[in-house]
Protein backbone atom coordinates (compact mmCIF):
# COMPACT_ATOMS: atom_id res chain seq x y z
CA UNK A 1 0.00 0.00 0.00
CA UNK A 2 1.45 3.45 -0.67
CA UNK A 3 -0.12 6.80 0.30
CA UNK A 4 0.82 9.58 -2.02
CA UNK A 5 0.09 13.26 -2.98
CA UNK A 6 -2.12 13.04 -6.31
CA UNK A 7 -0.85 14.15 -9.40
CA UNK A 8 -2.67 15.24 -12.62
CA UNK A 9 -2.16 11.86 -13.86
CA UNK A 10 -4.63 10.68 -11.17
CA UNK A 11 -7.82 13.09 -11.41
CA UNK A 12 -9.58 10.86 -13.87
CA UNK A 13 -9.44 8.23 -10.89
CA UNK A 14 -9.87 10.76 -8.50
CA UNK A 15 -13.90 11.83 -10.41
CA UNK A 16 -14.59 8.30 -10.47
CA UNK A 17 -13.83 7.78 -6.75
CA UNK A 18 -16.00 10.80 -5.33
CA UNK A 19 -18.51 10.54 -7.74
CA UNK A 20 -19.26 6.70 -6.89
CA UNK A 21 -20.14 8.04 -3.14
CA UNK A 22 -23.26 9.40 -2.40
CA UNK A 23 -22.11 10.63 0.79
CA UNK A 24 -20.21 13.35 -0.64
CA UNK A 25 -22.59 15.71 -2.07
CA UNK A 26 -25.69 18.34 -0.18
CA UNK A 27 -29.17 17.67 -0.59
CA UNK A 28 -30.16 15.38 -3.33
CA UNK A 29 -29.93 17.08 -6.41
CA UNK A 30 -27.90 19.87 -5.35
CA UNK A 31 -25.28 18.65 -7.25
CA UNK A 32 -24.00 17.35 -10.39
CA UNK A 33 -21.40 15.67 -8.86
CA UNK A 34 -17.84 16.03 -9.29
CA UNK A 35 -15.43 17.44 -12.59
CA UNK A 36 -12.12 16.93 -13.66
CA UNK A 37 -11.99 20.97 -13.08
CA UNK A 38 -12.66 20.38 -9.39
CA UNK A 39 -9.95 18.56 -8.51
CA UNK A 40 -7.79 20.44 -10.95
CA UNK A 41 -8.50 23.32 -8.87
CA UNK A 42 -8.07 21.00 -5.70
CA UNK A 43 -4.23 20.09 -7.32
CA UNK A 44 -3.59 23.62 -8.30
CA UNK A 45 -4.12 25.74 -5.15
CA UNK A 46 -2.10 26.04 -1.90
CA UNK A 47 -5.29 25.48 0.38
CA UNK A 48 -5.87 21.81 -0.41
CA UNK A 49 -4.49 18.63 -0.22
CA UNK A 50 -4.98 15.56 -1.90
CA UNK A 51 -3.71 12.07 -1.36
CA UNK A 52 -4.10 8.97 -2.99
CA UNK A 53 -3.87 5.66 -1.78
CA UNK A 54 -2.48 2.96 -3.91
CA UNK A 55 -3.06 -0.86 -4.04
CA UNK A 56 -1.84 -3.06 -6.63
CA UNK A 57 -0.79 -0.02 -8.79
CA UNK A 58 -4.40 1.17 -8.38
CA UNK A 59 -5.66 4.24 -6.62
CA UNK A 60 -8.25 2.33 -4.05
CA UNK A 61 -8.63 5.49 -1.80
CA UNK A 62 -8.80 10.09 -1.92
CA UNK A 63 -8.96 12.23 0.62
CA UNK A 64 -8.64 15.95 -0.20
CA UNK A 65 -8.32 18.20 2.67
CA UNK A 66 -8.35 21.72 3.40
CA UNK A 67 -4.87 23.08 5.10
CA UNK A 68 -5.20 26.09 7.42
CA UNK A 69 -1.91 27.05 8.07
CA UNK A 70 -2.58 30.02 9.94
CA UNK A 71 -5.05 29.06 12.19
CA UNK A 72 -3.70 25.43 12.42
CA UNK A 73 -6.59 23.59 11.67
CA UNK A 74 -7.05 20.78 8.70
CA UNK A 75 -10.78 20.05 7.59
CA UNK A 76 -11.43 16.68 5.71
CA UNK A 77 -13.28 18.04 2.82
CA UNK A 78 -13.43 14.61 1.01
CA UNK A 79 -12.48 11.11 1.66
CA UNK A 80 -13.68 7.90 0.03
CA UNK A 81 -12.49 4.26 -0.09
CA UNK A 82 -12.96 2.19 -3.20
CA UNK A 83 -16.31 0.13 -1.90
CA UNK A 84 -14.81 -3.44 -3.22
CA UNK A 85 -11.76 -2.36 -0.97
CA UNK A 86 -13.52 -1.01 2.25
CA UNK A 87 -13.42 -2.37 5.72
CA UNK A 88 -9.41 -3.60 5.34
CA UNK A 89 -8.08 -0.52 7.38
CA UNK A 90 -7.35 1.80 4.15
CA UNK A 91 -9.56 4.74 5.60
CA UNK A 92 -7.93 4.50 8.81
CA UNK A 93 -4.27 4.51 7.06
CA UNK A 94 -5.55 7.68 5.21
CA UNK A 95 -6.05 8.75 8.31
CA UNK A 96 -2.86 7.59 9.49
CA UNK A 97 -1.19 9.73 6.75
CA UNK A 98 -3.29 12.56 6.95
CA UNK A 99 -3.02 13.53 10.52
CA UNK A 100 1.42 12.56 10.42
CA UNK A 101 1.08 15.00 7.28
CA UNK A 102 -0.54 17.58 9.54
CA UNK A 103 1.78 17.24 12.86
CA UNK A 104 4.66 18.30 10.18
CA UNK A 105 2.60 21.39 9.35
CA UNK A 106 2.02 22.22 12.88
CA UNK A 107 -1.14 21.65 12.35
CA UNK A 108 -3.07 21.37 15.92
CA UNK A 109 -7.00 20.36 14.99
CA UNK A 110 -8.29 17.88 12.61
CA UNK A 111 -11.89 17.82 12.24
CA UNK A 112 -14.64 17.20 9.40
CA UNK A 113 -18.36 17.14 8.93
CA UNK A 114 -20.19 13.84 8.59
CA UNK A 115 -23.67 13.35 6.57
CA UNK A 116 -26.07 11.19 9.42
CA UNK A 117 -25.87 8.32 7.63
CA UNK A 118 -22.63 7.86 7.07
CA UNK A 119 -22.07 4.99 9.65
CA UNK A 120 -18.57 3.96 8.26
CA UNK A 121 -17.33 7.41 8.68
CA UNK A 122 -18.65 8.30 11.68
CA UNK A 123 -17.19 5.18 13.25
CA UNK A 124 -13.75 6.32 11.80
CA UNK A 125 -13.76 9.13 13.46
CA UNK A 126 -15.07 8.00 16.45
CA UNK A 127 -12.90 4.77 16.53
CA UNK A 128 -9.59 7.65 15.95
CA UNK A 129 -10.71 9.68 18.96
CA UNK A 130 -12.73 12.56 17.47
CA UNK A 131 -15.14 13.89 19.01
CA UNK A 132 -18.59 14.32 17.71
CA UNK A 133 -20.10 18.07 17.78
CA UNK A 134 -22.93 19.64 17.30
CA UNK A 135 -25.50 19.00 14.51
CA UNK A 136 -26.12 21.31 11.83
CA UNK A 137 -28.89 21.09 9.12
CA UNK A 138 -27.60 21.70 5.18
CA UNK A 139 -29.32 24.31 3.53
CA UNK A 140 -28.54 24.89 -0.15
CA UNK A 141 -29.65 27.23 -2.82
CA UNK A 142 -29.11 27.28 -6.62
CA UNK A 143 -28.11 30.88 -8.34
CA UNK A 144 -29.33 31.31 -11.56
């Protein structure tokens, strides 16, 4: 298994990964899911991160975060497992990666929101030592 920062090489994989989780977008119908632009952006600009885990020479796993340098904070923004390679620890060496990748930045608080149904994720988190906040309720509007 190796855990890498994507490349440009990898967005096509990357699209395909987020958009096969259902978990990762508002309200239903809110979105059209995920573009080769978005994570083009994501690659492109000092804010994000994105890693990629590899198994077999095949991206399995993406998590894109947002890095807050100056108030020392990283926010999962995105992170999704391959589902016929779930439940054999990837998430949690993501994680692993993730949160070593952020003690080198100084970082001091990892945190990230959770849709309510997301039991896999919210066990991840819970199973890591985060603590679960407050709930909030999505509210979304289309500009025309």
């Amino acid at each position: 298994m190796i855990i890498r920062k994507a490349t440009k090489k990898d967005i096509r994989r990357i699209v395909e990964l987020l958009n096969s989780s259902e978990n990762l977008a508002g309200n239903e119908g809110d979105s059209e899911g995920w573009y080769k632009s978005d994570i083009l952006d994501f690659l492109s600009h000092k804010l994000y991160i994105v890693f990629v885990c590899e198994l077999d020479k095949k991206i399995v796993g993406v998590s894109v975060m947002e890095l807050h340098k100056i108030a020392r904070h990283v926010y999962y923004y995105a992170m999704v497992v391959d589902e016929n390679y779930r439940g054999k620890g990837i998430g949690s060496k993501m994680m692993d990666y993730a949160e070593n990748f952020a003690k080198k930045k100084k970082v001091l608080f990892t945190w990230g929101f959770v849709e309510e149904n997301n039991t896999a994720m919210k066990k991840l988190f819970a199973k890591r030592g985060y603590k679960e906040g407050k709930k909030f309720i999505y509210f979304s509007k289309e500009l025309k």
